[in-house]
PDB file of N, CA and C in Angstrom:
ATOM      1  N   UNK A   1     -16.397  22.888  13.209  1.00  0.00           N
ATOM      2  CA  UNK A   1     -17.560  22.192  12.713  1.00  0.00           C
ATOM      3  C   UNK A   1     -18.712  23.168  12.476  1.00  0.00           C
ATOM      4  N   UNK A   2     -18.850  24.162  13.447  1.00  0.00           N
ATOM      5  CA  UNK A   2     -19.894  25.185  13.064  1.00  0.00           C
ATOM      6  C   UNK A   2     -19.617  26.046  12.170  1.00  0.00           C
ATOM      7  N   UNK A   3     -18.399  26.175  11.355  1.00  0.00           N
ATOM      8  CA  UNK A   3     -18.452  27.293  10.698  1.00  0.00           C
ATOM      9  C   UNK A   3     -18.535  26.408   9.516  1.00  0.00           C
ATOM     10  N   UNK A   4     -17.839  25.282   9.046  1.00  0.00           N
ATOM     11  CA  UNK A   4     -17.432  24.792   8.093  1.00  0.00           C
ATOM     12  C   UNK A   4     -19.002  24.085   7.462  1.00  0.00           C
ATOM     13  N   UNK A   5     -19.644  22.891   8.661  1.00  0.00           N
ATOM     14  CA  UNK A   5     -20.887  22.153   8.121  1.00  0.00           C
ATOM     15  C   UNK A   5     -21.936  22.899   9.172  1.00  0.00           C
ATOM     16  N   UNK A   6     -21.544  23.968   9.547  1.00  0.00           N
ATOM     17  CA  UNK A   6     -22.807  24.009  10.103  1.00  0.00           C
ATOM     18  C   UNK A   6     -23.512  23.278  11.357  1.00  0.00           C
ATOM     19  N   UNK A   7     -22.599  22.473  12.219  1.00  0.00           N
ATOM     20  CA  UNK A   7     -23.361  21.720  13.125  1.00  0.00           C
ATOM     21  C   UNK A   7     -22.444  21.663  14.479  1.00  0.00           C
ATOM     22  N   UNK A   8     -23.323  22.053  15.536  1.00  0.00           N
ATOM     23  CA  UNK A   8     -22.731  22.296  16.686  1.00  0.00           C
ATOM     24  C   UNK A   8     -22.724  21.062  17.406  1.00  0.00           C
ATOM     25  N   UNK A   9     -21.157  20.810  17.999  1.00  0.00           N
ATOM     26  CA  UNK A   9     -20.888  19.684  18.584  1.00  0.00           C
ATOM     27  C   UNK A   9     -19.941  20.079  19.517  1.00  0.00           C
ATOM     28  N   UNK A  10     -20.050  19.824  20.869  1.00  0.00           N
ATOM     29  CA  UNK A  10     -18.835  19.152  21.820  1.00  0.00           C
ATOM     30  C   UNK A  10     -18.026  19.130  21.475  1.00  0.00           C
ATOM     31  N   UNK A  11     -16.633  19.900  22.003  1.00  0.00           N
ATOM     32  CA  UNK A  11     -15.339  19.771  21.952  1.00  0.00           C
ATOM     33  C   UNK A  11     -15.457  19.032  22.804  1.00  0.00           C
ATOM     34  N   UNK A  12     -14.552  18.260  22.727  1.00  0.00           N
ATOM     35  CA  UNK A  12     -13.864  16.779  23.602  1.00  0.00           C
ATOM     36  C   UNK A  12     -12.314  17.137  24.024  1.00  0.00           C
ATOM     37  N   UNK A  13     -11.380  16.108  24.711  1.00  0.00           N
ATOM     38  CA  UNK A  13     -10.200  16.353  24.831  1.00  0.00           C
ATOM     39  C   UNK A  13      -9.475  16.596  23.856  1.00  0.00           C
ATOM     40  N   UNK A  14      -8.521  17.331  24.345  1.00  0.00           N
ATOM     41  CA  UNK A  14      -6.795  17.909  23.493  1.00  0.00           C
ATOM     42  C   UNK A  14      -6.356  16.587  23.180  1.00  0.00           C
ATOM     43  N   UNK A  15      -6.202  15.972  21.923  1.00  0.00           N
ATOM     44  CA  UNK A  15      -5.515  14.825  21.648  1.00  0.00           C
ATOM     45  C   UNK A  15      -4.168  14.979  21.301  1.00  0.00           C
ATOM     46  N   UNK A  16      -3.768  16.363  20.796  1.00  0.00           N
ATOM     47  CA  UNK A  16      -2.459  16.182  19.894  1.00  0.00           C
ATOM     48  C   UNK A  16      -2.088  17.613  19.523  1.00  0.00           C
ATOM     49  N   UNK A  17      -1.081  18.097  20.218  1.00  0.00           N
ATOM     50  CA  UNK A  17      -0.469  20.001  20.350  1.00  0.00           C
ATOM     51  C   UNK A  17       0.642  19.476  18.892  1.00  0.00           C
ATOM     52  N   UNK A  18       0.533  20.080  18.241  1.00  0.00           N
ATOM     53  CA  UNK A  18       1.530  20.273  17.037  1.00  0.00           C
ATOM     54  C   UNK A  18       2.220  21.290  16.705  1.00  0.00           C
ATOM     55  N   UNK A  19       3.710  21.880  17.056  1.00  0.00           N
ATOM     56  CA  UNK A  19       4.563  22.578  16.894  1.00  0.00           C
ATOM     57  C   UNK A  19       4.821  22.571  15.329  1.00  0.00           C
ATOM     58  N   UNK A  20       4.614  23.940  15.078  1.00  0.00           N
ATOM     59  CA  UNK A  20       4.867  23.783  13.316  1.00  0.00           C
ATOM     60  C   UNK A  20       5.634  24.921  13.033  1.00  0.00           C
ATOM     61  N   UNK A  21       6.733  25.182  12.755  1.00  0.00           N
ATOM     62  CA  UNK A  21       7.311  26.515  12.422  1.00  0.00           C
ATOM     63  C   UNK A  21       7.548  26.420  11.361  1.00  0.00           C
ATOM     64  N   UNK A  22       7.327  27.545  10.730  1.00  0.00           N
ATOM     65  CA  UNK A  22       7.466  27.648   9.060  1.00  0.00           C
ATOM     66  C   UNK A  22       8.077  29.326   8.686  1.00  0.00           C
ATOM     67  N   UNK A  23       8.801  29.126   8.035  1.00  0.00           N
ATOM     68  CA  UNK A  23      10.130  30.021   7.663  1.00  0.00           C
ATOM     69  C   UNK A  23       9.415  31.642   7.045  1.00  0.00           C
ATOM     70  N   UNK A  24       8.566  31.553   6.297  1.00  0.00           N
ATOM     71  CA  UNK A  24       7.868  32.408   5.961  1.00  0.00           C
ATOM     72  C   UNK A  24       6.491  32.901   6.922  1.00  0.00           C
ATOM     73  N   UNK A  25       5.993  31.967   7.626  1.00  0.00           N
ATOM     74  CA  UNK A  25       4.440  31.896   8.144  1.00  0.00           C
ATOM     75  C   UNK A  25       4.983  32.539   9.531  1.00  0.00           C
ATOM     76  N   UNK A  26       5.823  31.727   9.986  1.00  0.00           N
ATOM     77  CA  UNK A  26       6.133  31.926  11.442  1.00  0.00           C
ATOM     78  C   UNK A  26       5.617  30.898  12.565  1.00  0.00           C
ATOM     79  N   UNK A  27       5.859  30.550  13.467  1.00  0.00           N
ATOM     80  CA  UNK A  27       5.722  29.644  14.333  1.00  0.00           C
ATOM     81  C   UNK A  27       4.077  29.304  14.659  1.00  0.00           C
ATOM     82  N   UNK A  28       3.309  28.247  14.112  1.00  0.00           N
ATOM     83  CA  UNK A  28       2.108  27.387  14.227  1.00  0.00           C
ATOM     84  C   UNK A  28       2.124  26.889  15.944  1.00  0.00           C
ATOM     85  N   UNK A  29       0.866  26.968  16.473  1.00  0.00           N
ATOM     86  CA  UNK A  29       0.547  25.379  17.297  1.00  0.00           C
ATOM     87  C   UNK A  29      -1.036  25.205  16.220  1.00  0.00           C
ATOM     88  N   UNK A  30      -0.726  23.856  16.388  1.00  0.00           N
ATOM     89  CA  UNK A  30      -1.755  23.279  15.642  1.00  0.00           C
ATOM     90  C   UNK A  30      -2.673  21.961  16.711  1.00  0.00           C
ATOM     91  N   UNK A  31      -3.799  22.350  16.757  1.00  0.00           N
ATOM     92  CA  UNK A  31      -4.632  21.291  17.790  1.00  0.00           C
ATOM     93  C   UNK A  31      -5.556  20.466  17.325  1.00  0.00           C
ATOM     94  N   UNK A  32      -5.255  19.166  17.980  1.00  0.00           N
ATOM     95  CA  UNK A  32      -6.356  18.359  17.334  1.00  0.00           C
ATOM     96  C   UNK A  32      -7.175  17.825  18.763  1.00  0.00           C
ATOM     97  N   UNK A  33      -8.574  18.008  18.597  1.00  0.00           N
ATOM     98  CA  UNK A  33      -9.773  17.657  19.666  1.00  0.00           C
ATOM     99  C   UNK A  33     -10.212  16.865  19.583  1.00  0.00           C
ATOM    100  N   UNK A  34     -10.797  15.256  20.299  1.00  0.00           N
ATOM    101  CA  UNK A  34     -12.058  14.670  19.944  1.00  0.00           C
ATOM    102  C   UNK A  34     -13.200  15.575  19.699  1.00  0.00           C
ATOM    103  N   UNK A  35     -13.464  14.860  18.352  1.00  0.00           N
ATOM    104  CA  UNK A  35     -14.965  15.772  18.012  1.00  0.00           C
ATOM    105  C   UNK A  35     -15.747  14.617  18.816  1.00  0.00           C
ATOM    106  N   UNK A  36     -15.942  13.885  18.937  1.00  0.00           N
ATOM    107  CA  UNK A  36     -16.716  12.775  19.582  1.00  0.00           C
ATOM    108  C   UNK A  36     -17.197  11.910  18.069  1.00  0.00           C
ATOM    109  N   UNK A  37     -18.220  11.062  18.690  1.00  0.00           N
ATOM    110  CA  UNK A  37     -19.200   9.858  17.435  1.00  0.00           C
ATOM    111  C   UNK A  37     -20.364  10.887  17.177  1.00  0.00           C
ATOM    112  N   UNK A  38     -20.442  10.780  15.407  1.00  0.00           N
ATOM    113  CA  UNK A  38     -21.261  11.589  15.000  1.00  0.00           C
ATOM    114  C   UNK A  38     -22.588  10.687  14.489  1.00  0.00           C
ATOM    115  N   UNK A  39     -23.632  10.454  14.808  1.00  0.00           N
ATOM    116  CA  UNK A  39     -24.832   9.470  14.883  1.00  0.00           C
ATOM    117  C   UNK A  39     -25.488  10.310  13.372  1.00  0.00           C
ATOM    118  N   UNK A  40     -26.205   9.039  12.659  1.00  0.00           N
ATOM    119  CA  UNK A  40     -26.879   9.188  10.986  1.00  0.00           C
ATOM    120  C   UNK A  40     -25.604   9.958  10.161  1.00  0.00           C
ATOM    121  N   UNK A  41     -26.055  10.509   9.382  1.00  0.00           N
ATOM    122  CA  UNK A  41     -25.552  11.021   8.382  1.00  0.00           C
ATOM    123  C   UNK A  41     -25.126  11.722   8.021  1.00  0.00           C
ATOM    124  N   UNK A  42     -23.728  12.259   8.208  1.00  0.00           N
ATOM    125  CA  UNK A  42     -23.281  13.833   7.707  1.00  0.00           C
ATOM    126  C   UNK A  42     -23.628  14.728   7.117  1.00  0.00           C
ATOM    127  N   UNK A  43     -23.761  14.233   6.014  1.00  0.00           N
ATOM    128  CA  UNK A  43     -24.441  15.251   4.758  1.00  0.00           C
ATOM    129  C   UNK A  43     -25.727  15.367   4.871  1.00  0.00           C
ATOM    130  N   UNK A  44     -26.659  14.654   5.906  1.00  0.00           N
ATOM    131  CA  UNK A  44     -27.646  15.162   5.831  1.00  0.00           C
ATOM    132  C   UNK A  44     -28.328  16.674   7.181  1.00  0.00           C
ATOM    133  N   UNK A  45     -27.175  16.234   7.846  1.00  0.00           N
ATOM    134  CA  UNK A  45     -27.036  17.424   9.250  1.00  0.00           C
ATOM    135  C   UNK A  45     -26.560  18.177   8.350  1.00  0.00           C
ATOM    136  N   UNK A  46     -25.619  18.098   7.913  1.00  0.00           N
ATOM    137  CA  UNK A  46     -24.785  19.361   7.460  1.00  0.00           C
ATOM    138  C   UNK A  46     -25.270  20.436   6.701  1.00  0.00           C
ATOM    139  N   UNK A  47     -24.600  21.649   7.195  1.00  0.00           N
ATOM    140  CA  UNK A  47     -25.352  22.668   6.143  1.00  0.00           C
ATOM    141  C   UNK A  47     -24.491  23.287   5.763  1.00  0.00           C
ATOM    142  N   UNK A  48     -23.709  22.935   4.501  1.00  0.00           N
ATOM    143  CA  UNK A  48     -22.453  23.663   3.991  1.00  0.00           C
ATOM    144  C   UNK A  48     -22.552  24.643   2.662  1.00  0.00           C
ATOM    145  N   UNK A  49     -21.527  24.961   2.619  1.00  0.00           N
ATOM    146  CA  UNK A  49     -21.438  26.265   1.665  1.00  0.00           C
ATOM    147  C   UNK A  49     -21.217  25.763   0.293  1.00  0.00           C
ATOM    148  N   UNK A  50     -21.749  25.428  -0.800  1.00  0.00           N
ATOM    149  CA  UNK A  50     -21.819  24.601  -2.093  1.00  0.00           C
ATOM    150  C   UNK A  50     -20.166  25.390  -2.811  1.00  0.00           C
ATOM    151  N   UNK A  51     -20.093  26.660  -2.352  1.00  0.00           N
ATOM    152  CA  UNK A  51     -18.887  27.497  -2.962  1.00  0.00           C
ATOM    153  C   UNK A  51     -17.767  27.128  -2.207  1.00  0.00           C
ATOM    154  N   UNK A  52     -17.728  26.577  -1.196  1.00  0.00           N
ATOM    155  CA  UNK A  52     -16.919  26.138  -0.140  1.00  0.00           C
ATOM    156  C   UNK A  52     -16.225  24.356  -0.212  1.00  0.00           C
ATOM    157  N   UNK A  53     -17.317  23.861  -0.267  1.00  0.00           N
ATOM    158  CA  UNK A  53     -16.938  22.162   0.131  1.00  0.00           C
ATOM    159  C   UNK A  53     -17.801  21.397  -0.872  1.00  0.00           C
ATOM    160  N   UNK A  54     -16.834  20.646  -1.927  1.00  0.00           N
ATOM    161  CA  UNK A  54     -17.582  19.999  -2.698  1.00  0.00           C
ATOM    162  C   UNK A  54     -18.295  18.493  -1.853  1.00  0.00           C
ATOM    163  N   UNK A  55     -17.423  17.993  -1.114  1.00  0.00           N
ATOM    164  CA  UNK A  55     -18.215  16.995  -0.861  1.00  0.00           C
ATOM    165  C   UNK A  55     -17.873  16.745   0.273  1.00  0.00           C
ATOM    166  N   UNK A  56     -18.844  15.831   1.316  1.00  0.00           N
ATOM    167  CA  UNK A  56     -18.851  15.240   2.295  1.00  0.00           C
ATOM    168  C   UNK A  56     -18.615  13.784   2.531  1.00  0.00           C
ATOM    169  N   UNK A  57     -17.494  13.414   3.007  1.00  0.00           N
ATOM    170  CA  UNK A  57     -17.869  11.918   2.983  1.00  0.00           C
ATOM    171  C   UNK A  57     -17.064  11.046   4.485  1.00  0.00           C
ATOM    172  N   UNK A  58     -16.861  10.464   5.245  1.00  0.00           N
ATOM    173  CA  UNK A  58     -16.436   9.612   5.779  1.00  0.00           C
ATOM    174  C   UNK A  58     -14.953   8.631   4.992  1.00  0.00           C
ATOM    175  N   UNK A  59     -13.934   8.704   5.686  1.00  0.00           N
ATOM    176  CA  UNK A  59     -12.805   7.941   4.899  1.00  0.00           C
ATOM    177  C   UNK A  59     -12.133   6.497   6.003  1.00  0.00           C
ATOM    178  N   UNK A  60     -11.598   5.948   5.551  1.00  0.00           N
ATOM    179  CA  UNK A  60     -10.973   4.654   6.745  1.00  0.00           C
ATOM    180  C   UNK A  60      -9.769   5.359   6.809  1.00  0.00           C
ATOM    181  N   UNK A  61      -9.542   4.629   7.801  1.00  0.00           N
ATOM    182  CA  UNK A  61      -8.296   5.168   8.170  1.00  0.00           C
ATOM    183  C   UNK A  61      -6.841   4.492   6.995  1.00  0.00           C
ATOM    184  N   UNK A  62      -7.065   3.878   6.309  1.00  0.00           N
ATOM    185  CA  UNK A  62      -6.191   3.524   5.493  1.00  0.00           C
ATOM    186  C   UNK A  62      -6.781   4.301   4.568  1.00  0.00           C
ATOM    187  N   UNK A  63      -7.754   5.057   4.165  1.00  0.00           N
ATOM    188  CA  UNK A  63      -7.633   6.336   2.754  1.00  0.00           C
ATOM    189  C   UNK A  63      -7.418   7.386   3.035  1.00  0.00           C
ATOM    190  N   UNK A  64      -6.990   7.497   4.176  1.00  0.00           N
ATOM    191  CA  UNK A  64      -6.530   8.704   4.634  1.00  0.00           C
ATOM    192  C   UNK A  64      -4.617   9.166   4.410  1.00  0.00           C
ATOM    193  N   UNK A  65      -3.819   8.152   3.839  1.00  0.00           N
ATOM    194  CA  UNK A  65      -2.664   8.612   3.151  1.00  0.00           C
ATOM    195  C   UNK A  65      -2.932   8.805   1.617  1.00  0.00           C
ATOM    196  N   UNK A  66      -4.308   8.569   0.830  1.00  0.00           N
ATOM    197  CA  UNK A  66      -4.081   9.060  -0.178  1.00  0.00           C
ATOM    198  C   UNK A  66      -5.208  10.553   0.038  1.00  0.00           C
ATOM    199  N   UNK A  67      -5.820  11.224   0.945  1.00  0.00           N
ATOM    200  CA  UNK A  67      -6.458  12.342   0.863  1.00  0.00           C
ATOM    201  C   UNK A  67      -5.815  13.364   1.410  1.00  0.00           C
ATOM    202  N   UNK A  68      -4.857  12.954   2.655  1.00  0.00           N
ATOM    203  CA  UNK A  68      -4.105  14.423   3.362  1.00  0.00           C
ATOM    204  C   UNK A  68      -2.985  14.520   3.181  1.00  0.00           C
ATOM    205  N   UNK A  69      -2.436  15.412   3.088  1.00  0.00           N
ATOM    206  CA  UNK A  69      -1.210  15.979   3.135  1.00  0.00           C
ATOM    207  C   UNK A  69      -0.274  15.366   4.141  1.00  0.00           C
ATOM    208  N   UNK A  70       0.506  15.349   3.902  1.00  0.00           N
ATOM    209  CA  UNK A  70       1.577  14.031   4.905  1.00  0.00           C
ATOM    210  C   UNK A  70       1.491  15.078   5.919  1.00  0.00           C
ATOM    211  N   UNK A  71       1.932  16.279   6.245  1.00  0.00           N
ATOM    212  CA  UNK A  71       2.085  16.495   7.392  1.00  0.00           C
ATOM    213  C   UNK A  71       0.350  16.535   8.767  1.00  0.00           C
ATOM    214  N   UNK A  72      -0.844  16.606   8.179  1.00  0.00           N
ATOM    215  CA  UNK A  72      -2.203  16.805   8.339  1.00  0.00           C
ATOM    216  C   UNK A  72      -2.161  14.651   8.594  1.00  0.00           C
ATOM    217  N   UNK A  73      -1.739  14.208   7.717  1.00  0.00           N
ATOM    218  CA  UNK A  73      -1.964  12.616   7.771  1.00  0.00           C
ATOM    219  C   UNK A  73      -1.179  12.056   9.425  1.00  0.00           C
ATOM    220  N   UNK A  74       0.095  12.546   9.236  1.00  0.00           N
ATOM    221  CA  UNK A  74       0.595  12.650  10.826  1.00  0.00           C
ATOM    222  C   UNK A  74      -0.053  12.678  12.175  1.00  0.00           C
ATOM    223  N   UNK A  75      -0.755  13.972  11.916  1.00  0.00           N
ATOM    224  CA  UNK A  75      -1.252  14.583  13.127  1.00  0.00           C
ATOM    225  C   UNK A  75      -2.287  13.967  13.362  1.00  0.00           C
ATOM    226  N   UNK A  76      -3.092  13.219  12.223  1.00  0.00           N
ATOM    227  CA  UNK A  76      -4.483  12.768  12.446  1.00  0.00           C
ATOM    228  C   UNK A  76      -3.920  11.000  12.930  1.00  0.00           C
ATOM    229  N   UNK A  77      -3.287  10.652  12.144  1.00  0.00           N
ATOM    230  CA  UNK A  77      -2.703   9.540  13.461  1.00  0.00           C
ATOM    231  C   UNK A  77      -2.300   9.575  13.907  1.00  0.00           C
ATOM    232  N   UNK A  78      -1.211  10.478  14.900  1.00  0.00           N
ATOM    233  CA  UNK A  78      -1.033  10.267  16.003  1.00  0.00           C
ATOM    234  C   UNK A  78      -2.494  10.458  17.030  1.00  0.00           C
ATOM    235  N   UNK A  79      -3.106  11.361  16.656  1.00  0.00           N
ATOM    236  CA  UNK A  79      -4.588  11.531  17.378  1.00  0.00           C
ATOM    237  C   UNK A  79      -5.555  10.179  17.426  1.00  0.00           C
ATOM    238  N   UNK A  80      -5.260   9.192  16.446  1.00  0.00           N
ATOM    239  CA  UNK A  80      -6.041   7.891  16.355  1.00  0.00           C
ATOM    240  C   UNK A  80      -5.265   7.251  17.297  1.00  0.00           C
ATOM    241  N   UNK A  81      -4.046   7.024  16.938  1.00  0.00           N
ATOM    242  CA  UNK A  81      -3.235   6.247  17.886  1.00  0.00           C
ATOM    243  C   UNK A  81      -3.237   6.086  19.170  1.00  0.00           C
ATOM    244  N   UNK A  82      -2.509   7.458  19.629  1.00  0.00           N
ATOM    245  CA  UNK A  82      -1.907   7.735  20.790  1.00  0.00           C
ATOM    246  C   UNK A  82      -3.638   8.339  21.707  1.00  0.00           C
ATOM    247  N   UNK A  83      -3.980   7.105  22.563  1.00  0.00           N
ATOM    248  CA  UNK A  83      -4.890   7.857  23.071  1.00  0.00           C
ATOM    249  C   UNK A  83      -4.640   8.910  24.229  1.00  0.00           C
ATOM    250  N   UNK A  84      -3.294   8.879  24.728  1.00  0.00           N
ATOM    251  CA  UNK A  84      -2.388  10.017  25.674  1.00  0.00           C
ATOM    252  C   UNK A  84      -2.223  11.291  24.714  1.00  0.00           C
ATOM    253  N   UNK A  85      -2.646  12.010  25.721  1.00  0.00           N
ATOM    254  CA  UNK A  85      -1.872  13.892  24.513  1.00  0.00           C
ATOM    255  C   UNK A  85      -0.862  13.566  23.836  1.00  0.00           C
ATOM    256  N   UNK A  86      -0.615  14.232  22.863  1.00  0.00           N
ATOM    257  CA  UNK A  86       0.420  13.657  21.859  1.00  0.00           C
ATOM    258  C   UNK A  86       1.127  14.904  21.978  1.00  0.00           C
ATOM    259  N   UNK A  87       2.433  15.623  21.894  1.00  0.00           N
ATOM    260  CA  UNK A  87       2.776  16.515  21.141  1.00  0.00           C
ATOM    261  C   UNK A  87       3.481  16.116  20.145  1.00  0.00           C
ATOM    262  N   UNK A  88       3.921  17.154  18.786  1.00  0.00           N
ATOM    263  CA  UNK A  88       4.239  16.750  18.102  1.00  0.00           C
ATOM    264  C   UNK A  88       5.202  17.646  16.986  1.00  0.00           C
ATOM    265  N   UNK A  89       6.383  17.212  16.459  1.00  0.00           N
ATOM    266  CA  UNK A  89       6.953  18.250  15.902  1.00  0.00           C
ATOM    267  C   UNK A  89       6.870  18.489  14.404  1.00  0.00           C
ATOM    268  N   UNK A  90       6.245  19.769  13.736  1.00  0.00           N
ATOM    269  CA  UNK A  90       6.407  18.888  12.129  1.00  0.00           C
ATOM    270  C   UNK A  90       5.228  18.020  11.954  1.00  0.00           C
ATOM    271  N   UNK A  91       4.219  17.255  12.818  1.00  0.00           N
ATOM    272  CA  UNK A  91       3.382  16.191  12.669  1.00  0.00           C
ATOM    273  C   UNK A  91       3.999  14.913  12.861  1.00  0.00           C
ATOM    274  N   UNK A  92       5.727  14.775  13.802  1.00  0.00           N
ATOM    275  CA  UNK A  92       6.624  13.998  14.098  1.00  0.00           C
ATOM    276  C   UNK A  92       6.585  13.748  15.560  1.00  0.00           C
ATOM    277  N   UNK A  93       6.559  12.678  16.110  1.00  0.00           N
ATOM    278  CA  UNK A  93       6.972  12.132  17.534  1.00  0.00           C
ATOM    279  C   UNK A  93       8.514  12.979  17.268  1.00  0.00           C
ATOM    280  N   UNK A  94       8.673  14.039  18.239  1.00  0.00           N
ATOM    281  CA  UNK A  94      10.331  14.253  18.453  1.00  0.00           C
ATOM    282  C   UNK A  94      11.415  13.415  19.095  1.00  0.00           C
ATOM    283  N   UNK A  95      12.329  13.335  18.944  1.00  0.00           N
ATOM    284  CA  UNK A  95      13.489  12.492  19.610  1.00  0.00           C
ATOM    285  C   UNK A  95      13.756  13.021  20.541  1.00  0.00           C
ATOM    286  N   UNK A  96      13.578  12.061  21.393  1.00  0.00           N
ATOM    287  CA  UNK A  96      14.435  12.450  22.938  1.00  0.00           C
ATOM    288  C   UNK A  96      15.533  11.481  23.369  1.00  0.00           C
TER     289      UNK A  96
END
């Protein structure tokens, strides 16, 4: 959050460890944190890079399969969902 908008906030709990191995990249963990509730207005705290981020906005949780990437859409619900640590394979509940 501080590098991207500019605004310092509280890390909160580990919601969701994501195992990602990728053939070329090499083996990912990927973490998702409560950022916590962000009070007024994003874009108006924010101080972002105009060359960086065209826009700021807030999405529901149902426009969020047409903005992320299925595997990023995963991880961010299981983090809504599952209010227990999640791990996750791929952005997949693994089979046990």
């Amino acid at each position: 959050m501080a590098e991207e908008l500019g605004m310092q906030l509280a890390v909160g709990r580990l919601l969701v460890v994501d195992w990602a191995p990728h053939q070329d990249e090499g083996d990912k963990l990927l973490f998702v944190f409560d950022g916590g509730k962000l009070a007024g207005s994003v874009p108006d705290q924010a101080d972002v890079q105009k060359s960086e981020i065209a826009e700021i906005s807030f999405a529901s949780r149902e426009d969020l399969v047409d903005l992320l990437p299925e595997r990023l859409l995963h991880r961010i619900v299981s983090a809504l969902d599952d209010p227990a640590d999640a791990y996750l394979e791929h952005g997949q509940i693994p089979l046990r």
